[in-house]
Protein backbone atom coordinates (compact mmCIF):
# COMPACT_ATOMS: atom_id res chain seq x y z
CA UNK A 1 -19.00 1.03 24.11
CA UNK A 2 -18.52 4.75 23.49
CA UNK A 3 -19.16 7.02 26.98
CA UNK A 4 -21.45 10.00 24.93
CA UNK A 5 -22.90 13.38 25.95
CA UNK A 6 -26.02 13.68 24.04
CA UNK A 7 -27.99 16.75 23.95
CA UNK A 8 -30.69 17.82 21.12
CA UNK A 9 -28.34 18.75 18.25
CA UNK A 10 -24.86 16.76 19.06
CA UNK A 11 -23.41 13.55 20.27
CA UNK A 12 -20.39 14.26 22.18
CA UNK A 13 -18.39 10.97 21.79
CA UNK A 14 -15.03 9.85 24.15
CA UNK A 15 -13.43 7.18 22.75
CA UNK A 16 -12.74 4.39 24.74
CA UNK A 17 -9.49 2.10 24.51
CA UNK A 18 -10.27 -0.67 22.18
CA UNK A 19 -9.01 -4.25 23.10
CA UNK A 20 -6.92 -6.43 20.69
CA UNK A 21 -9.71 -8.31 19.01
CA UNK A 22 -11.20 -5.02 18.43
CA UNK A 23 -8.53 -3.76 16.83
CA UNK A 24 -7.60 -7.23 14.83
CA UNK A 25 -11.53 -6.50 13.67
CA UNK A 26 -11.22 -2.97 12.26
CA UNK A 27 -7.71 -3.63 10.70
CA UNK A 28 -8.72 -6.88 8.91
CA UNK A 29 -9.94 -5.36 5.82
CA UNK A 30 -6.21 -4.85 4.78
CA UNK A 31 -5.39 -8.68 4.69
CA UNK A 32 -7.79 -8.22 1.55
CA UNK A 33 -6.73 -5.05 0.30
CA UNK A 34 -3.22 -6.58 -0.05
CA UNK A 35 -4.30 -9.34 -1.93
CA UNK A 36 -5.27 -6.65 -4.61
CA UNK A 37 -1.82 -4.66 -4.39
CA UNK A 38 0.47 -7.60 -4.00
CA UNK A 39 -0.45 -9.82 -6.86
CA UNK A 40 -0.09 -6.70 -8.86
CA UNK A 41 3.36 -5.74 -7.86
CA UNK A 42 4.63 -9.53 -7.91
CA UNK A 43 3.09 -10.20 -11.46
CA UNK A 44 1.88 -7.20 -13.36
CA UNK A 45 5.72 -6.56 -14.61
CA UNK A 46 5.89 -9.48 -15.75
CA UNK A 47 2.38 -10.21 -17.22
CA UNK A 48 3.59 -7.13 -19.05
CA UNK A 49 6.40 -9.33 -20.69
CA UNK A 50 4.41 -12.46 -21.06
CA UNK A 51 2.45 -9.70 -23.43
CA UNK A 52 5.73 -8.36 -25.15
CA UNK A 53 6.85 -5.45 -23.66
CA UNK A 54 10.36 -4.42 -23.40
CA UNK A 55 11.89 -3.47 -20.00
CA UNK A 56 12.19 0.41 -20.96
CA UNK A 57 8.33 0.13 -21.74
CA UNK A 58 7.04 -1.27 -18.06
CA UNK A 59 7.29 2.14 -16.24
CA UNK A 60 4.78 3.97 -18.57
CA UNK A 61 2.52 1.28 -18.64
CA UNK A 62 1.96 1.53 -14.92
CA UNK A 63 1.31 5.30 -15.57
CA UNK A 64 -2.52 5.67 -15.69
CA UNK A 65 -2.80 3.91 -12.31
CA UNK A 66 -1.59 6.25 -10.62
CA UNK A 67 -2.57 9.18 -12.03
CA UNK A 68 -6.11 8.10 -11.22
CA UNK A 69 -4.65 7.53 -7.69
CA UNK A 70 -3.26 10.66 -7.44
CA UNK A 71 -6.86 12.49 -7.99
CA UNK A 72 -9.11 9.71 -6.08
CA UNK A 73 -7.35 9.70 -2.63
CA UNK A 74 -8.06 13.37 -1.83
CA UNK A 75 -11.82 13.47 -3.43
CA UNK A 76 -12.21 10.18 -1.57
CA UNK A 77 -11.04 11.30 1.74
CA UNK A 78 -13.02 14.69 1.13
CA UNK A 79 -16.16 12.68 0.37
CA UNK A 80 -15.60 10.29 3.61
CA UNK A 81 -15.12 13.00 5.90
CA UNK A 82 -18.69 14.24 4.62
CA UNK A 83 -20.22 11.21 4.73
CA UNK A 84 -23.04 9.54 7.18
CA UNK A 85 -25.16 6.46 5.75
CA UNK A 86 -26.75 3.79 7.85
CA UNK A 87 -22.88 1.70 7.11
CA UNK A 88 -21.41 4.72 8.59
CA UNK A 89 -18.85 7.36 7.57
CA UNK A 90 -15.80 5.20 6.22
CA UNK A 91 -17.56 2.00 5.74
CA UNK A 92 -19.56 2.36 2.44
CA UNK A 93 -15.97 3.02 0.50
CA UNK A 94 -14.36 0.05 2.00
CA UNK A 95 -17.07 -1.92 0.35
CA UNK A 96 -17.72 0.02 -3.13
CA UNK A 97 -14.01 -0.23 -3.51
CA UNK A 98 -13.61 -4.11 -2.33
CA UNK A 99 -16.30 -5.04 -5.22
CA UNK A 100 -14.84 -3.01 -7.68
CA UNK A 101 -11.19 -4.37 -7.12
CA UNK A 102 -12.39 -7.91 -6.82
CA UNK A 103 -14.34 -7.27 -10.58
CA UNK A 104 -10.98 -6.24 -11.81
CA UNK A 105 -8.76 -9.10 -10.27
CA UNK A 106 -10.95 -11.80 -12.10
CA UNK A 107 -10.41 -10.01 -15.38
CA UNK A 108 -6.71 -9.11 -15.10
CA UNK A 109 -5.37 -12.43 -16.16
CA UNK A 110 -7.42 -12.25 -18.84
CA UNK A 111 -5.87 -9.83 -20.70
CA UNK A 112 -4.78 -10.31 -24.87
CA UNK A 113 -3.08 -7.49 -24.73
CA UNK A 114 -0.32 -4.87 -23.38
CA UNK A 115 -3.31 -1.84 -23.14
CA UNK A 116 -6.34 -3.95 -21.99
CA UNK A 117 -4.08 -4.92 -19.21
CA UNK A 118 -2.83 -1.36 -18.33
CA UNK A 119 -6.04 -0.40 -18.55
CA UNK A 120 -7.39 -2.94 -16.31
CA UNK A 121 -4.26 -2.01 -13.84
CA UNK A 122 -5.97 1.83 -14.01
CA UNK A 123 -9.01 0.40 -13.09
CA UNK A 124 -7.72 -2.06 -10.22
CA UNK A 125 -5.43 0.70 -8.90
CA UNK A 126 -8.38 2.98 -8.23
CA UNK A 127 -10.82 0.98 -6.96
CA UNK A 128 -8.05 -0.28 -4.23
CA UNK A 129 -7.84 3.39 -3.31
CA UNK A 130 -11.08 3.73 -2.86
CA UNK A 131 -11.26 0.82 -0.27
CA UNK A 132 -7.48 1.94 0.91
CA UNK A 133 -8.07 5.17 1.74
CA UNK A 134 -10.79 6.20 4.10
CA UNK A 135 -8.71 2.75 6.23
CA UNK A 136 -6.01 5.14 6.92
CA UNK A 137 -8.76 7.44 8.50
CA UNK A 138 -10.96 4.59 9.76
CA UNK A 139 -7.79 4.38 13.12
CA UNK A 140 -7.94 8.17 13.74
CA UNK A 141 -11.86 8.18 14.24
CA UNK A 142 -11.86 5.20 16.23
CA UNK A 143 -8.41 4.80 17.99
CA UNK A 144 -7.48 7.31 21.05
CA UNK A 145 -4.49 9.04 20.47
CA UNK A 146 -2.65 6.57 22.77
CA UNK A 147 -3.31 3.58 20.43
CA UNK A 148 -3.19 4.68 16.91
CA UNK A 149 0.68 3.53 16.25
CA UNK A 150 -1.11 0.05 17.56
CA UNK A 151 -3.78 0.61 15.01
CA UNK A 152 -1.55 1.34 12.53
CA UNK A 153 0.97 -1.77 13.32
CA UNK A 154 -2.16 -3.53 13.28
CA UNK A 155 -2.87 -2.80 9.57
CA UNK A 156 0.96 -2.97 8.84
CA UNK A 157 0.67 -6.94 10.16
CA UNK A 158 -2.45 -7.65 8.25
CA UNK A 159 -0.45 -5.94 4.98
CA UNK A 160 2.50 -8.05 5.50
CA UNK A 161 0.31 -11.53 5.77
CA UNK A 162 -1.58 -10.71 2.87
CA UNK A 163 1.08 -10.03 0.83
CA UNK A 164 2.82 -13.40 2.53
CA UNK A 165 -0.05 -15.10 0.48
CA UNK A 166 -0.51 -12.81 -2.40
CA UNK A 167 3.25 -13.07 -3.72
CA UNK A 168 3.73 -16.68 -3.09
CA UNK A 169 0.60 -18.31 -4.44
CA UNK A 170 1.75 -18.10 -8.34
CA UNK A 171 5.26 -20.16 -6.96
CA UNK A 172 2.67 -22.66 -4.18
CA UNK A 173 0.08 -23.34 -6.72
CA UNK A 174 2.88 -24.51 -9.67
CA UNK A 175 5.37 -26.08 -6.96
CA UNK A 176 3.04 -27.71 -4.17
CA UNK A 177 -0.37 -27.72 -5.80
CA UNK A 178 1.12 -28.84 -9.30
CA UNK A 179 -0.67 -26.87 -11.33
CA UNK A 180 1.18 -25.94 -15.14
CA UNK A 181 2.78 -22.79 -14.76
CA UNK A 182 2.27 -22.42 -18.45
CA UNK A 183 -0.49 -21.35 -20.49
CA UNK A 184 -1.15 -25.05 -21.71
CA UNK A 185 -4.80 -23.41 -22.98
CA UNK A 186 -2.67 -20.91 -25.24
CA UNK A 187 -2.88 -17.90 -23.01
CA UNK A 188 -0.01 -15.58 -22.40
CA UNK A 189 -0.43 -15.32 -18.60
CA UNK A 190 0.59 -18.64 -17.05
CA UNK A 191 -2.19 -20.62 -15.38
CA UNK A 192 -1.03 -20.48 -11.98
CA UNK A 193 -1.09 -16.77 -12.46
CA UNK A 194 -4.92 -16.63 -13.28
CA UNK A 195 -5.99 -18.56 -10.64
CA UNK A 196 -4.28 -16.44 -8.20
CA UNK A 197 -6.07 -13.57 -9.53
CA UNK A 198 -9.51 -15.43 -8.59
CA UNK A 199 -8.39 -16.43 -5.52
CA UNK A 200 -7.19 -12.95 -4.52
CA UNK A 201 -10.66 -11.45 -6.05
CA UNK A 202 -12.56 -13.80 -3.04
CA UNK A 203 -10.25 -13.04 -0.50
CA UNK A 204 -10.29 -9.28 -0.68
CA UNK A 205 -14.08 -8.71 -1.07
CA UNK A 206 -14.61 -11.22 2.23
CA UNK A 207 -11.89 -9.87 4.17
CA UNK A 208 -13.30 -6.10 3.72
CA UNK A 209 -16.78 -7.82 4.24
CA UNK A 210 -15.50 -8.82 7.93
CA UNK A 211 -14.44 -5.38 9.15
CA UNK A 212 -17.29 -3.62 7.25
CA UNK A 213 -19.73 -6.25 9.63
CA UNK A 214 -17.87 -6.18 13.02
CA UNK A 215 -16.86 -2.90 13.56
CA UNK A 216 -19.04 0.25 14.15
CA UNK A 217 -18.22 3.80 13.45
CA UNK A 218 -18.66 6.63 15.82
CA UNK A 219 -21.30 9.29 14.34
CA UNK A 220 -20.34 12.92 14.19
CA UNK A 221 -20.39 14.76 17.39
CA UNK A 222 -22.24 17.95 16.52
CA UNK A 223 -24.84 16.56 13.71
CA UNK A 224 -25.95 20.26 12.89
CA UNK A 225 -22.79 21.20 12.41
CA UNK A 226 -21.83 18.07 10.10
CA UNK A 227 -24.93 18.33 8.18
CA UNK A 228 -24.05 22.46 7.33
CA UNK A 229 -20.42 21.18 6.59
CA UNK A 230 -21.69 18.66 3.83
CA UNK A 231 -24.17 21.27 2.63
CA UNK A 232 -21.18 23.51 2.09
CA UNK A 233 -18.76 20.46 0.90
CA UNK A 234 -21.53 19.09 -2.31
CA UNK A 235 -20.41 19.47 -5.79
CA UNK A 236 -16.74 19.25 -7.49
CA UNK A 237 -16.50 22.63 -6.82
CA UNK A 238 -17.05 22.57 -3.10
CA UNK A 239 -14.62 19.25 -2.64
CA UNK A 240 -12.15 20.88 -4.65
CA UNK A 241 -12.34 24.36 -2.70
CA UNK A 242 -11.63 22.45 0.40
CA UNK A 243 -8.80 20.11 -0.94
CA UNK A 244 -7.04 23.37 -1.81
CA UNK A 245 -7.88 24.99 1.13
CA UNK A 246 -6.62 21.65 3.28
CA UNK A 247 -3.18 21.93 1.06
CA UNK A 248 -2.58 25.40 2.20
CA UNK A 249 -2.68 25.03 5.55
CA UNK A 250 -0.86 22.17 5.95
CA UNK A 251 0.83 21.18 9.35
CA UNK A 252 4.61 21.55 9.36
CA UNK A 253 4.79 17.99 10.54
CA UNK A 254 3.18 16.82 7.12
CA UNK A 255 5.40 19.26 4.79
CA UNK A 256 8.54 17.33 6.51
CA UNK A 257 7.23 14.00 6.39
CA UNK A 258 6.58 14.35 2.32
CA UNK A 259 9.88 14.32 1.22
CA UNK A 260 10.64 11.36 2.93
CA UNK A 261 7.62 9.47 1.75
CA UNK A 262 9.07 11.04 -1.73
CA UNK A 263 12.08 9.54 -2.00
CA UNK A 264 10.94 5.92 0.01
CA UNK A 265 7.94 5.47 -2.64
CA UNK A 266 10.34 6.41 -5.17
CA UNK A 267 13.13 3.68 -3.65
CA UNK A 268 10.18 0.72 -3.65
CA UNK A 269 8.86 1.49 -7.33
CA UNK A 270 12.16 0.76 -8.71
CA UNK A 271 11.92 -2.27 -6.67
CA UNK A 272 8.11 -3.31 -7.66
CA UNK A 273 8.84 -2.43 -11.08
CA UNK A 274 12.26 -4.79 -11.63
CA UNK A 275 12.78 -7.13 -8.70
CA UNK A 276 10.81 -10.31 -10.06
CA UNK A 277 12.21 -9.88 -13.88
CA UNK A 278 16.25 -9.13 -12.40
CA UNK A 279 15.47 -12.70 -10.57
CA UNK A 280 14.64 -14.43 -13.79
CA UNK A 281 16.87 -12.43 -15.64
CA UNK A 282 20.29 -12.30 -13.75
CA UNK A 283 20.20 -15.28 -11.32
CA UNK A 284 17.94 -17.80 -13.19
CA UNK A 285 19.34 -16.68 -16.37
CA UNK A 286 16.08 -16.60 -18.43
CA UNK A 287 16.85 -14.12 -20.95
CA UNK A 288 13.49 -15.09 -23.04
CA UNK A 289 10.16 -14.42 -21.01
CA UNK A 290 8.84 -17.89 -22.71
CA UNK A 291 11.39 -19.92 -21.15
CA UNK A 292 11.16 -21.90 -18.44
CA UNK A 293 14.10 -20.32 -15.94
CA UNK A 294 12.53 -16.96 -16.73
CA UNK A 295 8.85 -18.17 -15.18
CA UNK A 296 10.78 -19.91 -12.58
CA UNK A 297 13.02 -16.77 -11.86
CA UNK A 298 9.10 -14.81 -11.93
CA UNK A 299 8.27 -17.17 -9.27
CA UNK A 300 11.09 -16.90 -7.17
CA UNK A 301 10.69 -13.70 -7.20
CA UNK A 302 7.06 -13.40 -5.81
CA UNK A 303 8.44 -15.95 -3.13
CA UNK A 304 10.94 -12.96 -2.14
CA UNK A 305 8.39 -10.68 -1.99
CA UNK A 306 6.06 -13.27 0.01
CA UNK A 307 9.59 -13.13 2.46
CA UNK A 308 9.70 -9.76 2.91
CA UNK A 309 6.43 -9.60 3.52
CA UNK A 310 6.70 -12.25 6.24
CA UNK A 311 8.68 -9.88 7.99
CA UNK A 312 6.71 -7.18 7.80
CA UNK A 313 3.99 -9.54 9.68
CA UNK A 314 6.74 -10.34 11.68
CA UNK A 315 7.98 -6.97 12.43
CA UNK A 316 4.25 -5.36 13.14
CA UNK A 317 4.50 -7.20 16.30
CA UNK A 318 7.51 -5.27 17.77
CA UNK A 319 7.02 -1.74 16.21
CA UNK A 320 4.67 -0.28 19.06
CA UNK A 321 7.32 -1.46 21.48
CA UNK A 322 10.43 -0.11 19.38
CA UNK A 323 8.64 3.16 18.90
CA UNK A 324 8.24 3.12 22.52
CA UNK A 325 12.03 2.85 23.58
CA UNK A 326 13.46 4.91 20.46
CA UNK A 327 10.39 7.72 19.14
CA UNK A 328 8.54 7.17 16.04
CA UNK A 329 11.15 9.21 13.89
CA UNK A 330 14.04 7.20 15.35
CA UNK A 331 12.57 3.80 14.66
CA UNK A 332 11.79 5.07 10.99
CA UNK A 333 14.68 6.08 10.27
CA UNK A 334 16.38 2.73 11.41
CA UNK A 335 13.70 0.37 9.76
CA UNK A 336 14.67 2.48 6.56
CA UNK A 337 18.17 1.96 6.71
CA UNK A 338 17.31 -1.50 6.78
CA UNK A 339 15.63 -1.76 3.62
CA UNK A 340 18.30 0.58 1.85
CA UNK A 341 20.91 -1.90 2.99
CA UNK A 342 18.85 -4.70 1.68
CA UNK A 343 18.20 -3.36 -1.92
CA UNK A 344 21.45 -2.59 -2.28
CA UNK A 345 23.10 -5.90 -1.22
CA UNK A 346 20.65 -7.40 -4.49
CA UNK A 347 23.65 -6.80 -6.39
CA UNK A 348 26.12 -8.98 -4.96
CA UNK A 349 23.34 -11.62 -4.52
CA UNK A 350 23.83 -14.56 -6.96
CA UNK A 351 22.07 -17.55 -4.67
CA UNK A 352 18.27 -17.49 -4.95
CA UNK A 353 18.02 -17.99 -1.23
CA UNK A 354 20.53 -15.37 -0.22
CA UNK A 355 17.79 -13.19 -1.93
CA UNK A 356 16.31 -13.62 1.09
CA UNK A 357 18.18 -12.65 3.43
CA UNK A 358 18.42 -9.39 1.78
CA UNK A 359 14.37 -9.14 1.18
CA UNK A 360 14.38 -9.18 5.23
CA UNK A 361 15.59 -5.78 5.45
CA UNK A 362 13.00 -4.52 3.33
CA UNK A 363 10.19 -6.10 5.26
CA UNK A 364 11.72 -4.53 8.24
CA UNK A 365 11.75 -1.11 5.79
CA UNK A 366 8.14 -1.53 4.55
CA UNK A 367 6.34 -2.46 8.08
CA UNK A 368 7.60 0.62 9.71
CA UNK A 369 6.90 2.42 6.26
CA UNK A 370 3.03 1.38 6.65
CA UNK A 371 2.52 2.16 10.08
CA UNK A 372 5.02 4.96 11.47
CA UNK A 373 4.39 7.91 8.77
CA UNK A 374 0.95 8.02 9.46
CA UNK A 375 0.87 7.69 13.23
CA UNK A 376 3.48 10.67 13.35
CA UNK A 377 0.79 11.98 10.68
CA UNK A 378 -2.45 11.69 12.36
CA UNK A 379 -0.84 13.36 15.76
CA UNK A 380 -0.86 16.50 13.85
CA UNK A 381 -4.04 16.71 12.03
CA UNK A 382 -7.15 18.56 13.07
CA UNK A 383 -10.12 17.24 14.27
CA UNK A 384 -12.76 16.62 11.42
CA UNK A 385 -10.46 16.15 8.53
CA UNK A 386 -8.39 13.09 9.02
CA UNK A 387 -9.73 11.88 5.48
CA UNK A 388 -8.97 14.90 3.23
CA UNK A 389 -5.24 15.27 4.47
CA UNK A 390 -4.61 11.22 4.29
CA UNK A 391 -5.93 11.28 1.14
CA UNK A 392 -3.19 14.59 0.18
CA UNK A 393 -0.46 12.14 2.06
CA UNK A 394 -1.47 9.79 -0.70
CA UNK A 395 0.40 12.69 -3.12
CA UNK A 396 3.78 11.84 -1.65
CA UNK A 397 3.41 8.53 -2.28
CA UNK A 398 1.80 8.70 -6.34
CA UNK A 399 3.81 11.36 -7.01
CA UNK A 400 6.96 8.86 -6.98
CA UNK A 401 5.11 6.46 -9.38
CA UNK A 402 3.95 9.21 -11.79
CA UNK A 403 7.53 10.69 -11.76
CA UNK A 404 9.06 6.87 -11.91
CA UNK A 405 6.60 5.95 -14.74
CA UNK A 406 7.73 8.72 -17.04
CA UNK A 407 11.49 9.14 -16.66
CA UNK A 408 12.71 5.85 -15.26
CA UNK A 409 12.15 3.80 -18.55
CA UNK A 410 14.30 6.46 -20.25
CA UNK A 411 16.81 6.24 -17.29
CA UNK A 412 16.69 2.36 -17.92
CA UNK A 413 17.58 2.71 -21.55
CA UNK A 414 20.44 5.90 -21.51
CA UNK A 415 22.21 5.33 -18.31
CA UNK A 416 21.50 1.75 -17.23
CA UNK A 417 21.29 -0.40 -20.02
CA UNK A 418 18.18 -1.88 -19.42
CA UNK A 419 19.71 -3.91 -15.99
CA UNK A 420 17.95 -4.52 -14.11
CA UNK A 421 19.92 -5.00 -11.03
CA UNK A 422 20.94 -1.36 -11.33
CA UNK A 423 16.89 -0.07 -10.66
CA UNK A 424 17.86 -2.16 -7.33
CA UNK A 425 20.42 -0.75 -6.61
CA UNK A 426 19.22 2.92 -7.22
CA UNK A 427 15.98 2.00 -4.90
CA UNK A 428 18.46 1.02 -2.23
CA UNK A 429 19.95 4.26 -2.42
CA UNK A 430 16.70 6.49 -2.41
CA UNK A 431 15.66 4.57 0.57
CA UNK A 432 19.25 5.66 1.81
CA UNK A 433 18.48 9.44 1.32
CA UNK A 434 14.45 9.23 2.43
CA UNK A 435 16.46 7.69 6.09
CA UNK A 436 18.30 10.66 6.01
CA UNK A 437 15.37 13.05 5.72
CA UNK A 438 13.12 11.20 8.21
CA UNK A 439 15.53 13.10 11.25
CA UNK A 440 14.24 16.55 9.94
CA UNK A 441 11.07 15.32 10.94
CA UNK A 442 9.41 16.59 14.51
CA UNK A 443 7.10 14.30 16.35
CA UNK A 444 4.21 16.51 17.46
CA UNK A 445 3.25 14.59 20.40
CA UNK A 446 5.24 12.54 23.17
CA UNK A 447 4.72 8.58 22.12
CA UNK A 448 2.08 7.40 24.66
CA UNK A 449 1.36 3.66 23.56
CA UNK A 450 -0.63 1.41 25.31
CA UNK A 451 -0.24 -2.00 25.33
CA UNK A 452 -2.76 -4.31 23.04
């Protein structure tokens, strides 16, 4: 339990070190959130196909999504950091967001069409942030200073095993569970596709569910002064005032850390966008999206994506202690060479299971991305508005999408032909450049860690 100081207007709270259970409790909600992002990045692409689009067309049909991103995750975190309700502060946008998102994943599959299912992805892709957001801010209220990179690996493991599960189930449920990977009831989105959708629906409302119902929040410590805060914060007007206000005085550790963020969201969009359709495409060989190596190659794909993800479960485990021995920045900037050299090895690849090999770099690459950025992050924010600058950090990472959604499908069709191994390759190299950037970065506080 919290030690408190309570007098007649403010609750003084101290937070205590959490155990690992504790921690496994508040991070579980991501194991769910997951299922949301990573059926959408293992399938949408190609759900896109299924509905006849062309590979110069996929960028700008992931555009609304994050647009809508890009204006949620700051209101959201504004909102949060003004919020106290019987579930809490952080709590009641886990669940709005989980219900939402879970809506959304049973009608995805659905789709007849290429702009019911972007617009179903705009509508999925907000309602995630909504539950994804105040999580970031949910470790810095509860976590001591001493075990947020913990916290944060925490959530990094629980991303990685969701996604394990999300990626793979299209590939387990056709290959182990025998069910027709085609449409036999004259759908365009294969059947094992749908019912991964459903599945992923019930597993991210329950596993949001479980945090929302084991793990308390701390109330405000001065309630007088919180309550005079949200009076000031009501309205559009007042949330905006503040966002802008937040962006101006942003910590120097935060401007630094952007431009890495930039250019490693920018590196793993050209990878979500392509990887599963360059499988089918140029090591399955299924030029026509009806064809049997091309939902096979699909597959495959999602299985690398499960693999990297394994590793990023994997991984989680030994990033407290790496950050430990090297400093946050150091172990960043490693875990992101990793995943540059594994994108860019994709092009000599020509085995399906070498693919893997190559995909374990980038799990290495995406746990550290998940967890280190915002422990470095949270060291430097002030007290009382963890929410409102996570949800800003959330511009370094939408940005990329936005800018890859406009200009990469005309990239695609001038300068690379429509190959899809080449939007590997160049994600392999923007990974390369945000490694480079992560040693301008300082490290506000000396790495104290304790062990979970």
């Amino acid at each position: 339990m919290a030690q408190a100081l309570k007098t007649s207007s403010s609750v003084v709270v101290k937070k205590p070190a959490k155990s690992f259970w504790q921690i496994w409790n508040m991070s579980f909600g991501f194991l769910g959130i997951q299922f949301g992002w990573g059926l959408q990045m293992a399938n949408m692409s190609a759900i896109y196909e299924y509905l006849g689009a062309r590979p110069d067309q996929i960028p700008i049909l992931w555009l609304a999504a994050p647009l809508t991103g890009l204006l949620i995750q700051p209101i959201i975190g504004e909102a949060s950091d003004h919020t106290w309700t019987r579930l809490g502060r952080r709590r009641p946008y886990f669940l709005t967001g989980a219900i939402l998102s879970s809506l959304m994943l049973l009608l995805m599959p659905n789709c007849g069409s290429l702009w019911m299912a972007a617009g179903f992805l705009w509508i999925l892709d907000a309602s995630i942030n909504v539950s994804m957001e105040p999580f970031r801010a949910f470790v810095a209220d509860i976590l001591p200073e001493g075990q947020r990179t913990a916290g944060f690996a925490m959530q990094s493991l629980f991303i990685g095993l969701g996604a394990v599960f999300a990626s793979s189930m299209p590939w387990l449920l056709t290959n182990v569970f025998h069910i027709a990977s085609s449409a036999g009831d004259h759908r365009a989105v294969p059947t094992a596709v749908r019912f991964s959708f459903y599945m992923g629906a019930v597993a991210f409302l329950g596993a949001v569910l479980w945090t929302v119902f084991t793990t308390p929040e701390y109330p405000p410590e001065d309630m007088e002064a919180f309550r005079r805060a949200k009076q000031d914060a009501v309205g559009l007007i007042g949330n905006a005032k503040d966002i802008l206000r937040a962006i101006s005085e942003m910590p120097e550790t935060m401007r630094r850390l952007g431009p890495v963020q930039l250019f490693t969201w920018l590196g793993l969009f050209c990878m979500w966008l392509y990887f599963p359709v360059a499988v089918a495409h140029n090591v399955f060989g299924g030029s026509d999206p009806n064809s049997p190596e091309y939902r096979a190659g699909v597959e495959w794909g999602g299985v690398c994506f499960a693999a990297y993800s394994a590793v990023c479960f994997a991984f989680s485990f030994a990033l407290p202690r790496l950050a430990r021995t090297l400093g946050r920045k150091h172990t960043h900037t490693l875990c992101l060479l990793c995943g540059a050299i594994g994108l860019i090895s994709v092009m000599f690849m020509h085995n399906k299971y070498m693919l893997l090999f190559s995909m374990a770099g980038v799990g290495i690459a995406w746990a550290s991305t998940l967890s280190m950025p915002y422990a470095v992050l949270a060291a430097s924010l002030p007290p009382g508005r963890t929410g409102v600058y996570m949800g800003i950090f959330n511009f370094f990472i939408v940005t990329p999408e936005i800018l890859t959604a406009l200009f990469f499908g005309w990239i695609m069709n001038h300068f690379l032909h429509n190959n899809r191994i080449y939007a590997i390759l160049a994600g392999g190299l923007l990974l390369l450049a945000a490694a480079g950037l992560m040693q301008r970065v300082t490290d506000p506080q000396t790495l104290s860690v304790q062990d979970i």
